[in-house]
Protein backbone atom coordinates (compact mmCIF):
# COMPACT_ATOMS: atom_id res chain seq x y z
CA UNK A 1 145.01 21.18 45.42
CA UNK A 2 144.01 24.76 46.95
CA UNK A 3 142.23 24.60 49.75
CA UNK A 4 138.70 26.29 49.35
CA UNK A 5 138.90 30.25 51.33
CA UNK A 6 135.79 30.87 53.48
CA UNK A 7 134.88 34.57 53.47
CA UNK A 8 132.46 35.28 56.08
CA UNK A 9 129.76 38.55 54.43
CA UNK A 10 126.75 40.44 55.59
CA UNK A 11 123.86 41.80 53.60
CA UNK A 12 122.98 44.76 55.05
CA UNK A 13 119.93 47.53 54.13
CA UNK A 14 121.06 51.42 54.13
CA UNK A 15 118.85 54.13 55.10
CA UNK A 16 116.20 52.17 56.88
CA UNK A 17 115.95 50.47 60.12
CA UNK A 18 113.47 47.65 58.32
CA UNK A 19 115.41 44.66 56.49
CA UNK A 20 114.02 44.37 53.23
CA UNK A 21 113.79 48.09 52.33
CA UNK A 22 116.55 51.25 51.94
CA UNK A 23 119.57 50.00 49.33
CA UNK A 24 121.04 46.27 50.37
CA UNK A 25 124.54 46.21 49.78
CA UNK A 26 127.22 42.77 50.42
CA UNK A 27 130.15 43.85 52.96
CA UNK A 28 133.27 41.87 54.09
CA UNK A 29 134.40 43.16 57.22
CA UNK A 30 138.00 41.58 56.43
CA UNK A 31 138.55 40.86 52.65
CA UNK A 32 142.92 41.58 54.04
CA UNK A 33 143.61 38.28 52.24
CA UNK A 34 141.47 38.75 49.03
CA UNK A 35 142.65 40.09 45.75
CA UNK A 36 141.07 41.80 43.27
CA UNK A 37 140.09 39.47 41.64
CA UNK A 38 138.50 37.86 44.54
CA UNK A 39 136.69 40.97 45.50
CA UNK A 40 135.18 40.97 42.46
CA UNK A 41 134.09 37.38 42.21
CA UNK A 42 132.74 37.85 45.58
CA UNK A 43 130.61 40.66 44.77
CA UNK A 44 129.26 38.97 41.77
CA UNK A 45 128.62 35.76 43.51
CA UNK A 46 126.43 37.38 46.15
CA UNK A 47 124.25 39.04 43.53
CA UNK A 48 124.30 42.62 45.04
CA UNK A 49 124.31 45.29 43.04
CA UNK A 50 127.36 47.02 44.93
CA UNK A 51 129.70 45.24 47.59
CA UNK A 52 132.25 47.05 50.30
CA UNK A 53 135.32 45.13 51.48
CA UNK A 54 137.59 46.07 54.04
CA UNK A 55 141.04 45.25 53.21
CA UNK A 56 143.33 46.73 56.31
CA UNK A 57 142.87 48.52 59.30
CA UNK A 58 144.96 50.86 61.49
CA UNK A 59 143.69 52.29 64.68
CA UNK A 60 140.69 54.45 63.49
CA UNK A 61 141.56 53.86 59.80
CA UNK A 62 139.80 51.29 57.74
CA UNK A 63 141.14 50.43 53.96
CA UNK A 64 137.99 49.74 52.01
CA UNK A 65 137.27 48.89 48.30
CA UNK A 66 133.94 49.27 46.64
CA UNK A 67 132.82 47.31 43.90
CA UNK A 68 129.68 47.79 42.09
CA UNK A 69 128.19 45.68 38.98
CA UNK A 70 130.89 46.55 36.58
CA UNK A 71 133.57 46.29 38.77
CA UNK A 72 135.63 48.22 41.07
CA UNK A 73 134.22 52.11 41.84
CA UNK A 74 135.94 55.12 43.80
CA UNK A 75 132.73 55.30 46.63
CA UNK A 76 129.56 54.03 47.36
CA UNK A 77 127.55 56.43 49.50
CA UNK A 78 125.33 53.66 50.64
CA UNK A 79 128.07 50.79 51.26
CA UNK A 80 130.04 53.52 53.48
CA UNK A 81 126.65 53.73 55.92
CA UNK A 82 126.11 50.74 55.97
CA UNK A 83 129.68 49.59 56.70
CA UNK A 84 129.97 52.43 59.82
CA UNK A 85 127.02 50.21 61.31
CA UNK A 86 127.96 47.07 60.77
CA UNK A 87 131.30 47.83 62.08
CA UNK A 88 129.68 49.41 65.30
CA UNK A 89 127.43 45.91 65.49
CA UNK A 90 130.47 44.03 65.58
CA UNK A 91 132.49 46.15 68.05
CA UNK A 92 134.96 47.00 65.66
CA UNK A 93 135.29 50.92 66.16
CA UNK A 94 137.50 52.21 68.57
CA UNK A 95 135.58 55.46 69.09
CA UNK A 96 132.72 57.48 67.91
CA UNK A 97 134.90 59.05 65.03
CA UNK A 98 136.91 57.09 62.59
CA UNK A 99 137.99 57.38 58.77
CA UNK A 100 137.68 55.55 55.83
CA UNK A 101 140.58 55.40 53.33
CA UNK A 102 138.92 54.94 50.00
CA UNK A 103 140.22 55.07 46.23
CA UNK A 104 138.24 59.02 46.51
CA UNK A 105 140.37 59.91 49.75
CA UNK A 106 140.34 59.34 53.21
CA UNK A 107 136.92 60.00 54.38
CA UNK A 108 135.70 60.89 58.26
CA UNK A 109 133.02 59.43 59.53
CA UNK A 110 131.20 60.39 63.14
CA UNK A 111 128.55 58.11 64.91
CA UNK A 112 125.50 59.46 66.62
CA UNK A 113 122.45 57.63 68.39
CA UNK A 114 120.64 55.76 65.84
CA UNK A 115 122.51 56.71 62.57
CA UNK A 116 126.45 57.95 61.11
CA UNK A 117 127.47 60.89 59.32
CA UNK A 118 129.78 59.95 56.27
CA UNK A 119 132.16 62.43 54.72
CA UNK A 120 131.80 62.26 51.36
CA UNK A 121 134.68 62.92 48.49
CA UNK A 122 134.92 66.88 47.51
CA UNK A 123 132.31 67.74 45.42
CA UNK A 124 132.90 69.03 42.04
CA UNK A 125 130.88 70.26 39.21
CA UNK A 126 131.06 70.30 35.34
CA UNK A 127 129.10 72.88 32.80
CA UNK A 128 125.52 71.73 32.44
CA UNK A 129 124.67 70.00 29.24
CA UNK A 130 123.05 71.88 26.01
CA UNK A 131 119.51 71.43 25.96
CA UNK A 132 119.58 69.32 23.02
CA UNK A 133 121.58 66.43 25.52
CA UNK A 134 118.93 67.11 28.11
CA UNK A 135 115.91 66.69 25.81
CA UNK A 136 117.81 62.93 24.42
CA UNK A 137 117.58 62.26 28.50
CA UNK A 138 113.84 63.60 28.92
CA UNK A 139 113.20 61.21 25.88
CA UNK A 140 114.83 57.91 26.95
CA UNK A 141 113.41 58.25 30.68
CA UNK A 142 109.86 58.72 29.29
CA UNK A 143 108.60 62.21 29.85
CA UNK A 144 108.61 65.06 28.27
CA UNK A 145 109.34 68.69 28.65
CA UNK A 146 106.57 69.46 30.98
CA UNK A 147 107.96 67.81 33.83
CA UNK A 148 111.00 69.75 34.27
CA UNK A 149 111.15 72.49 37.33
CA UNK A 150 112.11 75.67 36.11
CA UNK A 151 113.28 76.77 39.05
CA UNK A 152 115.32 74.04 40.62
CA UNK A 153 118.95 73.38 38.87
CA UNK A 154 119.85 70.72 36.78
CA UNK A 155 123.36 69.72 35.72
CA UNK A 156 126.34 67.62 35.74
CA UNK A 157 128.05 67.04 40.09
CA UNK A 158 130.55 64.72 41.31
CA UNK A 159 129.97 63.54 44.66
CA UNK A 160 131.76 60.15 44.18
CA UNK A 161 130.41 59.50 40.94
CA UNK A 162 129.73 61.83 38.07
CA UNK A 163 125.66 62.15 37.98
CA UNK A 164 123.06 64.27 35.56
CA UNK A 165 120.60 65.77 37.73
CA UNK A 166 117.04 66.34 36.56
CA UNK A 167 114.33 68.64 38.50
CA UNK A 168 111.04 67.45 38.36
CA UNK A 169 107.89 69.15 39.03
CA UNK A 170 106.23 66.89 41.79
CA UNK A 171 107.27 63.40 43.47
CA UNK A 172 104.34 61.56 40.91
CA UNK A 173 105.80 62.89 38.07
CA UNK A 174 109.18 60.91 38.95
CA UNK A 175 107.12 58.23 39.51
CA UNK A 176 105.65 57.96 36.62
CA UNK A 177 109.14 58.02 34.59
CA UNK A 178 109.49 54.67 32.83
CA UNK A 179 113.32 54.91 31.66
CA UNK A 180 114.31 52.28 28.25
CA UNK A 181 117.67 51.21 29.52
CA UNK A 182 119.80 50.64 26.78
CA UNK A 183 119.49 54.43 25.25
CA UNK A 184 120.05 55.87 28.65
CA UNK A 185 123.23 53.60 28.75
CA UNK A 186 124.28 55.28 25.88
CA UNK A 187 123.07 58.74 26.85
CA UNK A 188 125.20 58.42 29.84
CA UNK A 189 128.71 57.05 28.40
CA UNK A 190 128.49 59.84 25.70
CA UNK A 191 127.90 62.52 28.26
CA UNK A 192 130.48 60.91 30.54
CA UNK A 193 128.22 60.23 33.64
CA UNK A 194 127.59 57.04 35.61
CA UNK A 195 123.89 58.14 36.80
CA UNK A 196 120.65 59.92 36.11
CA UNK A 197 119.39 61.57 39.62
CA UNK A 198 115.40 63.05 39.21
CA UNK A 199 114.48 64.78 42.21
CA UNK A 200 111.66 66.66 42.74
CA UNK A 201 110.97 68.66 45.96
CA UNK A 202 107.63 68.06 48.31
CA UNK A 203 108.74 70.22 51.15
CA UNK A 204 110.66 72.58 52.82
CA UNK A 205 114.46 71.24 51.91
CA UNK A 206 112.82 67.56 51.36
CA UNK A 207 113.35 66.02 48.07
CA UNK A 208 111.79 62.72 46.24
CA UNK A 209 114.20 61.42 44.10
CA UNK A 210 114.81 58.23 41.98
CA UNK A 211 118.56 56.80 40.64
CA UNK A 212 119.02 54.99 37.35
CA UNK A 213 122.43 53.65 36.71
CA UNK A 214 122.09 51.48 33.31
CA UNK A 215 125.94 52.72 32.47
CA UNK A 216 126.87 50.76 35.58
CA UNK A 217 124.82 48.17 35.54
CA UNK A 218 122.20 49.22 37.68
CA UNK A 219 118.82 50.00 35.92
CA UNK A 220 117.70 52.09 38.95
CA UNK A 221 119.92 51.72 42.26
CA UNK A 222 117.08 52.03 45.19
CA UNK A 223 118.10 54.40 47.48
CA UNK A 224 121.66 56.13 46.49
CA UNK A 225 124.21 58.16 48.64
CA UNK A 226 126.58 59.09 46.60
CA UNK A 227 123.86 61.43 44.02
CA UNK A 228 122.04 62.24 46.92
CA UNK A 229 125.21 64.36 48.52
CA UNK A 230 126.08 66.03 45.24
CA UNK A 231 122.50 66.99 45.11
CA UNK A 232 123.02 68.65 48.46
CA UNK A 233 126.32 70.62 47.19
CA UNK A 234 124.21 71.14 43.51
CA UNK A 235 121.24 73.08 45.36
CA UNK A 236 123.89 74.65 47.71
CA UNK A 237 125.77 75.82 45.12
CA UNK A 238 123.09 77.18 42.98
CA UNK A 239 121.24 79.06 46.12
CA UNK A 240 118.59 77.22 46.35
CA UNK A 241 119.25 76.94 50.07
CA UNK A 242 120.79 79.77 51.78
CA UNK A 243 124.35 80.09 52.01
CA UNK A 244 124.84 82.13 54.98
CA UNK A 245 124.21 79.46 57.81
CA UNK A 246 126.98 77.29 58.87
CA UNK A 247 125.64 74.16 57.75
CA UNK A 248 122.38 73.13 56.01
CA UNK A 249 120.36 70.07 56.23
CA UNK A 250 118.09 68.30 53.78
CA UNK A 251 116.24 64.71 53.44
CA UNK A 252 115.69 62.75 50.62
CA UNK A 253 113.06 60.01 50.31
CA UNK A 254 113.60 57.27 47.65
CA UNK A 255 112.65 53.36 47.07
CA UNK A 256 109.42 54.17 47.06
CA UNK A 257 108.64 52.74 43.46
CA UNK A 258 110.56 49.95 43.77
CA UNK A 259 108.97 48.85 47.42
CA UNK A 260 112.01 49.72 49.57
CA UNK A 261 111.68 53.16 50.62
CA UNK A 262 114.58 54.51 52.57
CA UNK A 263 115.37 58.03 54.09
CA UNK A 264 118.75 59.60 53.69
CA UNK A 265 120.04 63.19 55.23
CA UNK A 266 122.86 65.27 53.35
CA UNK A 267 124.72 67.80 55.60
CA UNK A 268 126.21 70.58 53.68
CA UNK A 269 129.25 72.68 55.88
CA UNK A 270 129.96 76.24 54.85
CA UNK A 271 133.02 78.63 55.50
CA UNK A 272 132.61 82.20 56.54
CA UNK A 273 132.61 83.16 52.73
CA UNK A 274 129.90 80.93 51.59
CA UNK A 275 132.18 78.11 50.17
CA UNK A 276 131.21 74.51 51.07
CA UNK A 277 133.45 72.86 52.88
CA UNK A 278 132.38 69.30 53.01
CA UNK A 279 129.34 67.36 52.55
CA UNK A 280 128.11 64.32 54.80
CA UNK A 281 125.74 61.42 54.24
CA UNK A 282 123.48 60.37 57.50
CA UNK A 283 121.58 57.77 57.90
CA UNK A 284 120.12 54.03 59.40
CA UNK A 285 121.41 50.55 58.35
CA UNK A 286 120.06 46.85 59.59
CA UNK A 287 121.77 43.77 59.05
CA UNK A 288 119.63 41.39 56.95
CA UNK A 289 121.78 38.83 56.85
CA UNK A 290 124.89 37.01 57.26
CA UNK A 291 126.76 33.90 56.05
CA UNK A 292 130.01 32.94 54.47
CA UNK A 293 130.79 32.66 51.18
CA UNK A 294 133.34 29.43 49.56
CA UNK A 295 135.85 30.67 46.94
């Protein structure tokens, strides 16, 4: 008979410093002996949304998977934050800049007091969808034409995961959005994206925004990384911040509806001719809890 294998996890919050709020995600700080299987019963066993596993490690390299509800996914913005802390809670870093080598690329990833800046993969962007696909989306999330900003962008950006990004007039708008599930499931697997990103600004380069994820499983994810850097490279991209500075900053607010609220900063880098040339996810992360887990 097979012995039973003891993995030892963590539950930790991203983008918040207060246990209980931000986006909790399951990691396994060394999942070298799991397979794929495993990974995946693991994740669903600890009833988190998304999971991170380390699977090998190399000087300042780390080999991590990323699962979410329906099954294994090229990055999670918000499992890569949260595993730079936990790794620097456990003394596992050899310095204050290592990489992550993920299904989406290697990724760098550079601590600072209080918070880590995550590379995220190369953003890339797809034509925006007729207005006849946006107004099936407007539909199934519960508004109506009204609460669309004319003169923010919306469209279709890869960040990670391919996302539809809607502009909304004002953060209570968004919160009033009361998405049915199911046709936004199959909204999103006809147009080919995983999630629905509204964001609506309140500030100068702050944003409100809110995540639903039905297509993966998630009705609305809490407070997301991956959406939240394409939105960066979307607004970049389109002008809405401008283009001639080396770098641009912008913070995103989120959880709020669903009692978790969590703070996350994008960091979009520019070349001398405007192009970006990588975008970076910053924020907190607090352990909430840890155990181990019998397979």
């Amino acid at each position: 008979m097979p012995q039973p294998h003891r993995v030892p996890y963590l539950l930790v919050d991203a983008f918040t410093t207060t246990p209980g709020g931000g986006n909790r995600v399951a990691l396994v700080l060394d999942a070298s002996r799991l397979a794929h299987e495993q990974m995946h019963q693991v994740a669903t066993q600890l009833g988190q949304s998304q999971a991170a596993f380390i699977t090998g490690w190399d000087g300042p390299g780390f080999e991590v998977r990323f699962f979410a509800a329906g099954g294994e996914v090229t990055f999670s913005g918000h499992a890569a934050v949260a595993l730079a802390h936990a790794l620097a809670r456990e003394g596992q870093l050899p310095g204050e800049k290592f990489y992550l080598r993920t299904l989406g690329g290697t990724l760098q990833v550079q601590r600072e007091t209080g918070q880590v800046w995550v590379e995220t993969p190369t953003p890339r962007f797809r034509d925006p969808p007729p207005w006849q696909a946006l107004q099936a989306f407007i539909e199934a999330l519960g508004a109506n034409e009204r609460y669309l900003h004319r003169g923010l962008p919306y469209g279709i950006a890869y960040s990670g995961l391919w996302t539809l990004f809607m502009p909304m007039v004002a953060p209570g708008l968004i919160d009033a959005l009361e998405p049915e599930m199911e046709p936004l499931a199959e909204l999103s697997q006809k147009l080919e994206v995983a999630t629905i990103h509204t964001y609506a600004p309140y500030g100068p380069r702050r944003f409100y925004a809110r995540t639903f994820a039905p297509a993966l499983g998630i009705p609305e994810d809490p407070v997301t990384g991956s959406p939240n850097a394409a939105l960066g490279a979307l607004l970049a991209r389109a002008g809405v911040v401008p283009r001639w500075e080396e770098a641009i900053h912008l913070t995103i607010t989120q959880g709020h509806r669903m009692g978790g609220p969590g703070l996350v900063e994008v960091r979009v880098e520019y070349g001398p001719a405007g192009n970006i040339l990588g975008v970076y996810l910053g924020g907190a992360a607090v352990v909430a809890e840890s155990g181990v887990l019998t397979l």
